[in-house]
Protein backbone atom coordinates (compact mmCIF):
# COMPACT_ATOMS: atom_id res chain seq x y z
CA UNK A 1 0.00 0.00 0.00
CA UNK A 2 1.41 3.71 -1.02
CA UNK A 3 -0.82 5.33 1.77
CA UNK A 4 1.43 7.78 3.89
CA UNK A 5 1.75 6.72 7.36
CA UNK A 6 2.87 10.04 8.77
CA UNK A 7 6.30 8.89 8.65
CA UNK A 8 8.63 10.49 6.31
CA UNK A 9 9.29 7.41 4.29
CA UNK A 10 7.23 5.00 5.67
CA UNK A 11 4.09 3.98 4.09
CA UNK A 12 0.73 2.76 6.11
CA UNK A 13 0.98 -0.66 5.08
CA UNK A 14 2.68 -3.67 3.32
CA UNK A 15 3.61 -3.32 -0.08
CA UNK A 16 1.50 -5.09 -2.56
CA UNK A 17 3.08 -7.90 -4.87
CA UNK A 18 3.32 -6.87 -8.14
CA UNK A 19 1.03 -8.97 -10.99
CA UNK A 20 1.71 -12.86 -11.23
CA UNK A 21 3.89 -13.84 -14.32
CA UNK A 22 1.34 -15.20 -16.67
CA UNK A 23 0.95 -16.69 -20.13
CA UNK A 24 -2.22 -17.32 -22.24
CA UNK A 25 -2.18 -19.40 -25.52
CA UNK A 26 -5.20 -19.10 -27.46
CA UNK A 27 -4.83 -22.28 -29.13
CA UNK A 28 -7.04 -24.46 -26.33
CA UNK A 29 -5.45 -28.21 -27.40
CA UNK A 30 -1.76 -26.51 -27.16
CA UNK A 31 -2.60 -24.89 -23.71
CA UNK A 32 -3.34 -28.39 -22.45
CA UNK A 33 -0.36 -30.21 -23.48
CA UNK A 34 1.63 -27.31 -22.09
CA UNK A 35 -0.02 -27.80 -18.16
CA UNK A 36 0.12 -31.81 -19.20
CA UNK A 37 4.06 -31.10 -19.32
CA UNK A 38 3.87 -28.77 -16.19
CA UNK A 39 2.15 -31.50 -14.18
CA UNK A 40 4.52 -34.24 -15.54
CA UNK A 41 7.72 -32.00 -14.18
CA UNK A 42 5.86 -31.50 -10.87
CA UNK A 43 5.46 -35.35 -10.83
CA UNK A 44 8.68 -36.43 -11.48
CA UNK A 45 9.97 -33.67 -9.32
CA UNK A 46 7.92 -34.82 -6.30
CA UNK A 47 8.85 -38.28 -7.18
CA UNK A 48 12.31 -37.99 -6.38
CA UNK A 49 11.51 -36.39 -2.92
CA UNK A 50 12.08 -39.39 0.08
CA UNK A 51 9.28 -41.66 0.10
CA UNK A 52 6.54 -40.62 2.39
CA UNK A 53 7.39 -36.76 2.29
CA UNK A 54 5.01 -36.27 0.13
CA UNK A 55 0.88 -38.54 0.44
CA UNK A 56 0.17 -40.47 -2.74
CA UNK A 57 -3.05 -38.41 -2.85
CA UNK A 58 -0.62 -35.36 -3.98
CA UNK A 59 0.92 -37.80 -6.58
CA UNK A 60 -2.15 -39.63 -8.00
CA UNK A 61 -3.75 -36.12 -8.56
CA UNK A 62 -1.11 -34.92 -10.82
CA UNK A 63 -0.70 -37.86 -12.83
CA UNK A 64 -4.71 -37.17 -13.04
CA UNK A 65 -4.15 -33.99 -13.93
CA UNK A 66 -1.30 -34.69 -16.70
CA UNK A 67 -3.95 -37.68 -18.21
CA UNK A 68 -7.16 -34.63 -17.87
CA UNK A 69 -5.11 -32.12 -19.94
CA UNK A 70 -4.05 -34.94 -22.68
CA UNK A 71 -7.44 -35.89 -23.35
CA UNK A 72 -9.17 -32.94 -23.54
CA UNK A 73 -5.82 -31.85 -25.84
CA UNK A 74 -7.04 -35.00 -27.99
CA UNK A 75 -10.30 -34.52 -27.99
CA UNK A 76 -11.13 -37.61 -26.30
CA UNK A 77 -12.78 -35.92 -23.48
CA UNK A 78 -15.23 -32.45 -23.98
CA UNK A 79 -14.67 -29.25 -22.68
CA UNK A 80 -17.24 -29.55 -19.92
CA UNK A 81 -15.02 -32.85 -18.35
């Protein structure tokens, strides 16, 4: 927050984060294969953690995830899935 605090140099609150790094691709099929990859590097990235670090709920979801974004990339599944 910019709001003066009645401090020379201080302001009234903490500073706000600036805007998330983001990308958009407007082809639909392309931006699922791209968060198919991102879930596959989270997957094997959590998969070389120790065992039992992480719950196999955490694990099973992104392979879910990667399997969701493939098949709706295909086709095989509609948009509303």
């Amino acid at each position: 927050m910019n709001l003066p605090s009645g401090i020379a140099g201080r302001t009234a609150g903490p500073p706000l984060p600036g805007p998330a790094d983001t990308r958009s691709c407007d082809d639909y099929a392309l931006g699922c294969k791209l968060l198919a990859r991102r879930c596959e590097r989270l997957l094997a990235q959590a998969s070389m953690l120790e065992p039992g670090w992480l719950p196999d709920a955490q694990l099973e979801l992104l392979d879910f995830y990667r399997r969701q974004m493939l098949d709706l990339a295909c086709g095989k599944l509609s948009r509303e899935a």
